[in-house]
N, C-alpha and C. Protein backbone atom coordinates (compact mmCIF):
# COMPACT_ATOMS: atom_id res chain seq x y z
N UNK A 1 20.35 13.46 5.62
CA UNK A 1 19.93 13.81 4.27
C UNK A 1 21.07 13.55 3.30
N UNK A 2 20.59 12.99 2.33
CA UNK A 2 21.92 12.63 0.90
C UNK A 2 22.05 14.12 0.33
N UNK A 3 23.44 14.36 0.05
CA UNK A 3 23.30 15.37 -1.28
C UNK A 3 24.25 14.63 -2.35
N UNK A 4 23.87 15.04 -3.07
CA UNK A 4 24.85 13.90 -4.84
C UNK A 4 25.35 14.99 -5.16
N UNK A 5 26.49 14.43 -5.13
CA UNK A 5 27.92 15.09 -5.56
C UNK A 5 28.24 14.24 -7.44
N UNK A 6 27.99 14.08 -7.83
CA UNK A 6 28.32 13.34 -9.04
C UNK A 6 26.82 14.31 -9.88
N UNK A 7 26.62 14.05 -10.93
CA UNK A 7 26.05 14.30 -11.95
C UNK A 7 23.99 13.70 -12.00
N UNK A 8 23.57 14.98 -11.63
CA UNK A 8 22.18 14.67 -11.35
C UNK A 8 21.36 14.75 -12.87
N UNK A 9 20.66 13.59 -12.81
CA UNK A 9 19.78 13.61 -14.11
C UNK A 9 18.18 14.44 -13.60
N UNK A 10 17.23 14.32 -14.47
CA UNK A 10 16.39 14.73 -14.12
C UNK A 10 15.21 13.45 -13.55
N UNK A 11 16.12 12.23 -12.99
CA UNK A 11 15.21 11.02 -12.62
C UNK A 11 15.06 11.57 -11.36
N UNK A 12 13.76 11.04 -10.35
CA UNK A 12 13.98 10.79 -9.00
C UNK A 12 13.81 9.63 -8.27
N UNK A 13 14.70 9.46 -8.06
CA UNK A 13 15.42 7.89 -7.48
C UNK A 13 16.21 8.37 -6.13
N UNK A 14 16.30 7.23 -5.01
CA UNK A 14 17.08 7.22 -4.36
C UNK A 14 17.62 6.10 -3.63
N UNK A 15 18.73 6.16 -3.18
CA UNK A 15 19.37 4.18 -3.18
C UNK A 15 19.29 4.62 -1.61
N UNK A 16 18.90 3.22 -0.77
CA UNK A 16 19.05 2.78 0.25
C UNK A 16 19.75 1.04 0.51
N UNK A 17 20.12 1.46 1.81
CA UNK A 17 21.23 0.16 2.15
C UNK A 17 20.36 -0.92 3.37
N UNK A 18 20.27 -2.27 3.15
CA UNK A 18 19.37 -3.17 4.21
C UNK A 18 20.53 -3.57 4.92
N UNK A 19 19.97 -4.23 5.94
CA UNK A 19 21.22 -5.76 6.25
C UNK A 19 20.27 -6.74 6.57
N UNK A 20 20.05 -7.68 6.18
CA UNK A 20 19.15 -8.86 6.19
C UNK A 20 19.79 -10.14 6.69
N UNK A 21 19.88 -10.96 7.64
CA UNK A 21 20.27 -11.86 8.18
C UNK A 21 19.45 -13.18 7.86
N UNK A 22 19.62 -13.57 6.79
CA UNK A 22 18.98 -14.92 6.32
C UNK A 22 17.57 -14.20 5.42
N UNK A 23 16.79 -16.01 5.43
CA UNK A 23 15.80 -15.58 4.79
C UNK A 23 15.00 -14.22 5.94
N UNK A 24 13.76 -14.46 5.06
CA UNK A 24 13.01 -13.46 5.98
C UNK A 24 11.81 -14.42 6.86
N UNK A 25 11.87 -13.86 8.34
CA UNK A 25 10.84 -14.74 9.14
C UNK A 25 9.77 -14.78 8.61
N UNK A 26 8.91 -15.90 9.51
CA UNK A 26 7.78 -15.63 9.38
C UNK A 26 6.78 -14.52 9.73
N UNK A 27 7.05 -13.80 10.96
CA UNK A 27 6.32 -12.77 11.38
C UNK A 27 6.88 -11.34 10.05
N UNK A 28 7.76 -11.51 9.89
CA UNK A 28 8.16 -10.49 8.61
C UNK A 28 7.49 -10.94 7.60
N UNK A 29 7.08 -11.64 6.89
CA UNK A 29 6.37 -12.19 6.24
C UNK A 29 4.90 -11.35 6.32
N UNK A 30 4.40 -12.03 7.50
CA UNK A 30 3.23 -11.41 8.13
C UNK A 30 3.27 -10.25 8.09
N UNK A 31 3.99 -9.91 8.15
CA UNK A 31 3.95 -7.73 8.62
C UNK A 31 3.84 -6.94 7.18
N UNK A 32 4.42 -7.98 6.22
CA UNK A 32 4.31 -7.96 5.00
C UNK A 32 3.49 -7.96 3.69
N UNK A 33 1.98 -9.21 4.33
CA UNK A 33 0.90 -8.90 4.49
C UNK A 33 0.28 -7.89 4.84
N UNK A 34 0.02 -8.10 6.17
CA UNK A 34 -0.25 -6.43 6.64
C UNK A 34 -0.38 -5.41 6.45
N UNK A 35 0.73 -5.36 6.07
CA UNK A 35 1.36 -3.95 5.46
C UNK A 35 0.11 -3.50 4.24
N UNK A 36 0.41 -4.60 2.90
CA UNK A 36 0.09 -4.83 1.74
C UNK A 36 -1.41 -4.43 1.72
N UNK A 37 -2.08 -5.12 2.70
CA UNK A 37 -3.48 -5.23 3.07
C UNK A 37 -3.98 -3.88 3.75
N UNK A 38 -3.43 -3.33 4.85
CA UNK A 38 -3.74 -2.26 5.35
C UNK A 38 -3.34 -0.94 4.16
N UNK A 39 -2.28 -1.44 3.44
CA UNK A 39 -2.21 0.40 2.34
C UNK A 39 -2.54 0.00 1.24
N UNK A 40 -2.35 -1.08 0.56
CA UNK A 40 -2.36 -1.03 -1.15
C UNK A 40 -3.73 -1.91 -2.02
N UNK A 41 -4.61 -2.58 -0.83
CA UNK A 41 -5.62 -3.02 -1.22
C UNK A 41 -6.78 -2.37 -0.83
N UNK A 42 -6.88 -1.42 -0.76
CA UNK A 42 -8.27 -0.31 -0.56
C UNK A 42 -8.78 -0.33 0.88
N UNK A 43 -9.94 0.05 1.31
CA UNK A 43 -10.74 0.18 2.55
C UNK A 43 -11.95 -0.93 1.73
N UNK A 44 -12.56 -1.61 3.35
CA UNK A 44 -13.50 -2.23 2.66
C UNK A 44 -14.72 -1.17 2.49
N UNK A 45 -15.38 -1.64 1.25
CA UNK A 45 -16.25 -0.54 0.96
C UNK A 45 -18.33 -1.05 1.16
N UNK A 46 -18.46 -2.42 0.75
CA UNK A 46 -19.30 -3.17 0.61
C UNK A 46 -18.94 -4.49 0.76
N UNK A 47 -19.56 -5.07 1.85
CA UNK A 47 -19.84 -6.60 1.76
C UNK A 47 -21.57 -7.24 0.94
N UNK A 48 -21.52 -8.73 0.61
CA UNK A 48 -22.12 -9.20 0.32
C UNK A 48 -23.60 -8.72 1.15
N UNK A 49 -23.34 -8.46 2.19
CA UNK A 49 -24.57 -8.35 3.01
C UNK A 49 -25.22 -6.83 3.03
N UNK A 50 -24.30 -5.88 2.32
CA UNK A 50 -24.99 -4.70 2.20
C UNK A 50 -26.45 -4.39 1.57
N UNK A 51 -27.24 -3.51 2.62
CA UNK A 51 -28.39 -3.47 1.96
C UNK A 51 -28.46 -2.31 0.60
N UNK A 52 -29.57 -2.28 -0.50
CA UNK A 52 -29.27 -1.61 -1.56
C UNK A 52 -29.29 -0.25 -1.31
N UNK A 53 -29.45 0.90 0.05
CA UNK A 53 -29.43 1.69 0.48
C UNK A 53 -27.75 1.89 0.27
N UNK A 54 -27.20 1.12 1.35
CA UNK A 54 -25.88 1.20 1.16
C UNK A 54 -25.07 1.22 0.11
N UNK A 55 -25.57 -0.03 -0.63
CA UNK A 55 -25.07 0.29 -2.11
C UNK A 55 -25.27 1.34 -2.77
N UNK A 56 -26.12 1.91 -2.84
CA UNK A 56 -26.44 3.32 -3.69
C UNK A 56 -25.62 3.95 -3.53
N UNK A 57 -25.43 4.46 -1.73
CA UNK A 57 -24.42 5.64 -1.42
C UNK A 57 -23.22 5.54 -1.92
N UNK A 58 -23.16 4.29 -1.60
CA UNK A 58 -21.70 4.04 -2.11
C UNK A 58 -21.15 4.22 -3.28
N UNK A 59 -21.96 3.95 -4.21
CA UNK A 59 -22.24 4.38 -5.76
C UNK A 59 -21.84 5.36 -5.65
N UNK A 60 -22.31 7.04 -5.10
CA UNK A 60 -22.92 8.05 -5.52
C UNK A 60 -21.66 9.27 -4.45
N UNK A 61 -21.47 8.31 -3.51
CA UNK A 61 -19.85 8.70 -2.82
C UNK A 61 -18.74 8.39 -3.27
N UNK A 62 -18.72 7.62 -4.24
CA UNK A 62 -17.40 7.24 -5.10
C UNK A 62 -17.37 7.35 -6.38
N UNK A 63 -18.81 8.06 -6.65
CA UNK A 63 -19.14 8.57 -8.67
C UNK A 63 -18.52 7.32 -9.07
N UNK A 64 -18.76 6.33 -8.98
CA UNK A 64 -19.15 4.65 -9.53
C UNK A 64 -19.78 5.06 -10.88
N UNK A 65 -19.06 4.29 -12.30
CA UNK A 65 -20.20 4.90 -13.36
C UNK A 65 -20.99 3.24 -13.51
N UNK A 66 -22.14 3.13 -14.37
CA UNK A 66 -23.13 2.49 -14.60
C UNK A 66 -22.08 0.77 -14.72
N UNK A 67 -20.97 1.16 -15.81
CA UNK A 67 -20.74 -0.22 -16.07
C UNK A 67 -20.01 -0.96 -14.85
N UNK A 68 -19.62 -0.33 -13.67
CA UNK A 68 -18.73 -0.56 -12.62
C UNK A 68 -19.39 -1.00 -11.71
N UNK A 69 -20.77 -0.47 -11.74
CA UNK A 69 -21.86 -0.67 -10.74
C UNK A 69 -22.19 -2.03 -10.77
N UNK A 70 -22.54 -2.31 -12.12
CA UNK A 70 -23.01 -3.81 -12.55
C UNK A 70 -21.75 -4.32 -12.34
N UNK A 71 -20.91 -4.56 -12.09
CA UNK A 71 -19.94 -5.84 -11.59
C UNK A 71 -19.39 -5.86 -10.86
N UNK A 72 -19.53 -4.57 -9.57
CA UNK A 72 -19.83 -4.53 -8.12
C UNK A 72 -21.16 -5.11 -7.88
N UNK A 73 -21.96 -5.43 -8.54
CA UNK A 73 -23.39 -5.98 -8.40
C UNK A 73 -23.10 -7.04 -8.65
N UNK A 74 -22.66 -7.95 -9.32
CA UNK A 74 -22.30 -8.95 -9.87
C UNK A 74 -21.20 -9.68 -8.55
N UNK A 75 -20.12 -8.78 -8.34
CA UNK A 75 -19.30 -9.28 -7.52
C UNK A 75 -19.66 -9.62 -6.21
N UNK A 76 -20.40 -8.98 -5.40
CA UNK A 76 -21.39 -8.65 -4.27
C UNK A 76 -21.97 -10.29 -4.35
N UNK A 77 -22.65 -10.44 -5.42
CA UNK A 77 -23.54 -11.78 -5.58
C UNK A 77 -22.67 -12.88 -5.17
N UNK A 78 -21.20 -13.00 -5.91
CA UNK A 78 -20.80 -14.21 -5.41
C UNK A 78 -19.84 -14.34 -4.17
N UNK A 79 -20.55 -13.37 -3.29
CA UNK A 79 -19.78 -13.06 -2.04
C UNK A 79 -18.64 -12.81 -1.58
N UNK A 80 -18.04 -11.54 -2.72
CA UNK A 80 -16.86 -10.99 -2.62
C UNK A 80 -17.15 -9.86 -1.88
N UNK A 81 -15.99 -9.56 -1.07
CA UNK A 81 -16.63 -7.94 -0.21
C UNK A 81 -15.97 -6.68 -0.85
N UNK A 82 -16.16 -5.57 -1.26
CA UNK A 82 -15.39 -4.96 -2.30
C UNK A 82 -14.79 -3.53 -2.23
N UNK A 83 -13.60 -3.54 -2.21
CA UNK A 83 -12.50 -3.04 -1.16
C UNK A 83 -12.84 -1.37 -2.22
N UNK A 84 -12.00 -0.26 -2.03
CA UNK A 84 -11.63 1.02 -3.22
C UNK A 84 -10.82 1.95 -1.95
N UNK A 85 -9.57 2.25 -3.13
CA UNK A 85 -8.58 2.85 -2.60
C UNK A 85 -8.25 4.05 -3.21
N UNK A 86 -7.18 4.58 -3.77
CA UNK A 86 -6.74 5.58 -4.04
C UNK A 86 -5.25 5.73 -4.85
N UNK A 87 -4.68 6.04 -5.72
CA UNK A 87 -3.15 6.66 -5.71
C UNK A 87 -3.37 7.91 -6.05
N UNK A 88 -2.69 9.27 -5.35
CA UNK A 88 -2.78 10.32 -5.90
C UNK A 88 -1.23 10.45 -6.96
N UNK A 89 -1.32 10.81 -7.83
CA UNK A 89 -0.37 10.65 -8.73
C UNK A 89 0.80 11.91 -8.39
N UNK A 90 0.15 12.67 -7.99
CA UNK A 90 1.17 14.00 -8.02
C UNK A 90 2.00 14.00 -6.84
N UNK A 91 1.16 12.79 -5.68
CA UNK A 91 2.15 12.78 -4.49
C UNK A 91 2.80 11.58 -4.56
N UNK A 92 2.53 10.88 -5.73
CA UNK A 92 3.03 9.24 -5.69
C UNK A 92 4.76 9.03 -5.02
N UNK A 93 5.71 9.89 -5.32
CA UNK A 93 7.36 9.62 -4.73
C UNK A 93 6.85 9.42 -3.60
N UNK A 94 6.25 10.64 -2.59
CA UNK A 94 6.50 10.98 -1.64
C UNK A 94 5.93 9.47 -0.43
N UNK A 95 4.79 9.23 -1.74
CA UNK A 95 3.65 8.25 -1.00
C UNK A 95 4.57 6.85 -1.19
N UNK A 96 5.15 6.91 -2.22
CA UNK A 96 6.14 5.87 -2.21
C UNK A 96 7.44 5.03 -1.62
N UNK A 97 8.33 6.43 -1.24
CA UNK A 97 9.34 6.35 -0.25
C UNK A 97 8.53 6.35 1.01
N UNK A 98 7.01 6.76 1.61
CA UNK A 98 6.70 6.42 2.89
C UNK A 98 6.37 5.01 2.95
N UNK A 99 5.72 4.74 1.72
CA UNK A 99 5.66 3.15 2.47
C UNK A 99 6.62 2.19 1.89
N UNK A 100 7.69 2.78 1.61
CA UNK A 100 9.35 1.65 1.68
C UNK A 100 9.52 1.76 3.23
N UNK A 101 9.96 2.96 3.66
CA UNK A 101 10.34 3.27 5.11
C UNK A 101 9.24 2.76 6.00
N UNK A 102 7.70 2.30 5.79
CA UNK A 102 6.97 2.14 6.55
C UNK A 102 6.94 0.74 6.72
N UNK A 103 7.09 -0.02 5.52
CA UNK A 103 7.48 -1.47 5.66
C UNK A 103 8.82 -2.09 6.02
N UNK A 104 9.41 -0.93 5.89
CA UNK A 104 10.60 -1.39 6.81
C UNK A 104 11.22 -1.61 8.07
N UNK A 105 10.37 -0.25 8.66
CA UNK A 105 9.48 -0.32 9.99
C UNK A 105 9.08 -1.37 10.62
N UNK A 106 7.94 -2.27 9.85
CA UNK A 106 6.91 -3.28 10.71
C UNK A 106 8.12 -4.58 10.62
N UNK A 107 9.13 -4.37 9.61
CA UNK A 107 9.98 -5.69 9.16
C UNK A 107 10.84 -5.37 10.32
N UNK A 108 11.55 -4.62 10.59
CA UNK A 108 12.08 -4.50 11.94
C UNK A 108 11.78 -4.30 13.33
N UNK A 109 10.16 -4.29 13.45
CA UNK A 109 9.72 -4.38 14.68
C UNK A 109 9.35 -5.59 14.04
N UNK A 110 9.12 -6.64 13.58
CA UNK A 110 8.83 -8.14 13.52
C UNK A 110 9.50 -9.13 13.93
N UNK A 111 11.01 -8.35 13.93
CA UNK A 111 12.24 -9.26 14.00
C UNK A 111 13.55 -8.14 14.02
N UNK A 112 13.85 -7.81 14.80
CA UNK A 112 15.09 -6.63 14.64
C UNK A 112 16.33 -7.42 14.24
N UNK A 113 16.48 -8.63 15.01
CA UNK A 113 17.29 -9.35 14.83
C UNK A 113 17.87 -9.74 13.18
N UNK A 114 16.85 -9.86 12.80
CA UNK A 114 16.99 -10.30 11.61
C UNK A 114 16.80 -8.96 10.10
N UNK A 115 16.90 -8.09 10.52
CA UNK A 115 16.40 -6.51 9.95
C UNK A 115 17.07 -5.44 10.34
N UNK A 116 17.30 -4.70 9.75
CA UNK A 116 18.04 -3.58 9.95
C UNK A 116 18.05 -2.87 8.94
N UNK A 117 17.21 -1.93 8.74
CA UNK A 117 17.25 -0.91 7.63
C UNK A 117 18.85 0.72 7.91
N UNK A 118 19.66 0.57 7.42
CA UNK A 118 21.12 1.26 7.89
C UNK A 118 20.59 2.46 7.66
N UNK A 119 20.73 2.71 5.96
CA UNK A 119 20.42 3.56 5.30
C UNK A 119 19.26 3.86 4.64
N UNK A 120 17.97 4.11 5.78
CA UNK A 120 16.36 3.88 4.92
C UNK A 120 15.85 5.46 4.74
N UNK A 121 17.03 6.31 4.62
CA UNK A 121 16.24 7.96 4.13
C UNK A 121 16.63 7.31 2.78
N UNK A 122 15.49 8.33 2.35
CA UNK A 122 14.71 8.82 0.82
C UNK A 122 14.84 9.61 0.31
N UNK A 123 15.74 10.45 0.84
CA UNK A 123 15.27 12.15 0.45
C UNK A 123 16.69 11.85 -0.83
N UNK A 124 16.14 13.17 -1.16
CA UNK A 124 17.11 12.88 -2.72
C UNK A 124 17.51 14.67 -2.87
């Protein structure tokens, strides 16, 4: 755990240290994706092929308002599949420093060799 000995503002920030050995691989790359895809681009919610049953619920489980509906309706048509996620705002640091440390994680099981997170606590 850090404690700051120097002069605390009322920001919350906290510095961490990498060691990175060249560019970054390709499988880091990939994990990088991954990552991106599995937390920060939603759950899929509806594909093109959903029947309008499904669509409704989905509507009516995610309080969808009228104008959102129509271009999930719209989007659906030209065979986009259509993802919805989340940020809770009040936990955002916490949710934030987990997925620094969590992508730093898959970057060093991708390639240790090339990765090394020294200093990857958060805590402040």
């Amino acid at each position: 755990m850090k404690v700051r000995t120097d002069f605390v503002t009322n920001s919350s920030s906290s510095s961490f240290i990498l060691a990175r050995k060249g560019e970054l691989t390709e499988k880091q790359k990939q994990a990088i994706i991954e990552y991106v895809e599995e937390n920060m681009l939603g759950r899929k919610m509806l594909t093109p092929d959903s029947d309008e049953d499904t669509i409704q619920k989905a509507f009516e489980d995610h309080y969808i308002d009228e104008d959102d509906q129509d271009k999930i309706r719209e989007a659906l048509k030209e065979e986009k599949a259509i993802y919805h996620g989340e940020v809770i705002f009040e936990e955002c640091e916490y949710d934030l420093a987990e997925m620094f440390i969590d992508l730093w994680k898959k970057l060093e099981e991708a390639d240790c060799d090339n990765f090394e997170a020294i200093d990857g606590s958060l805590d402040y």
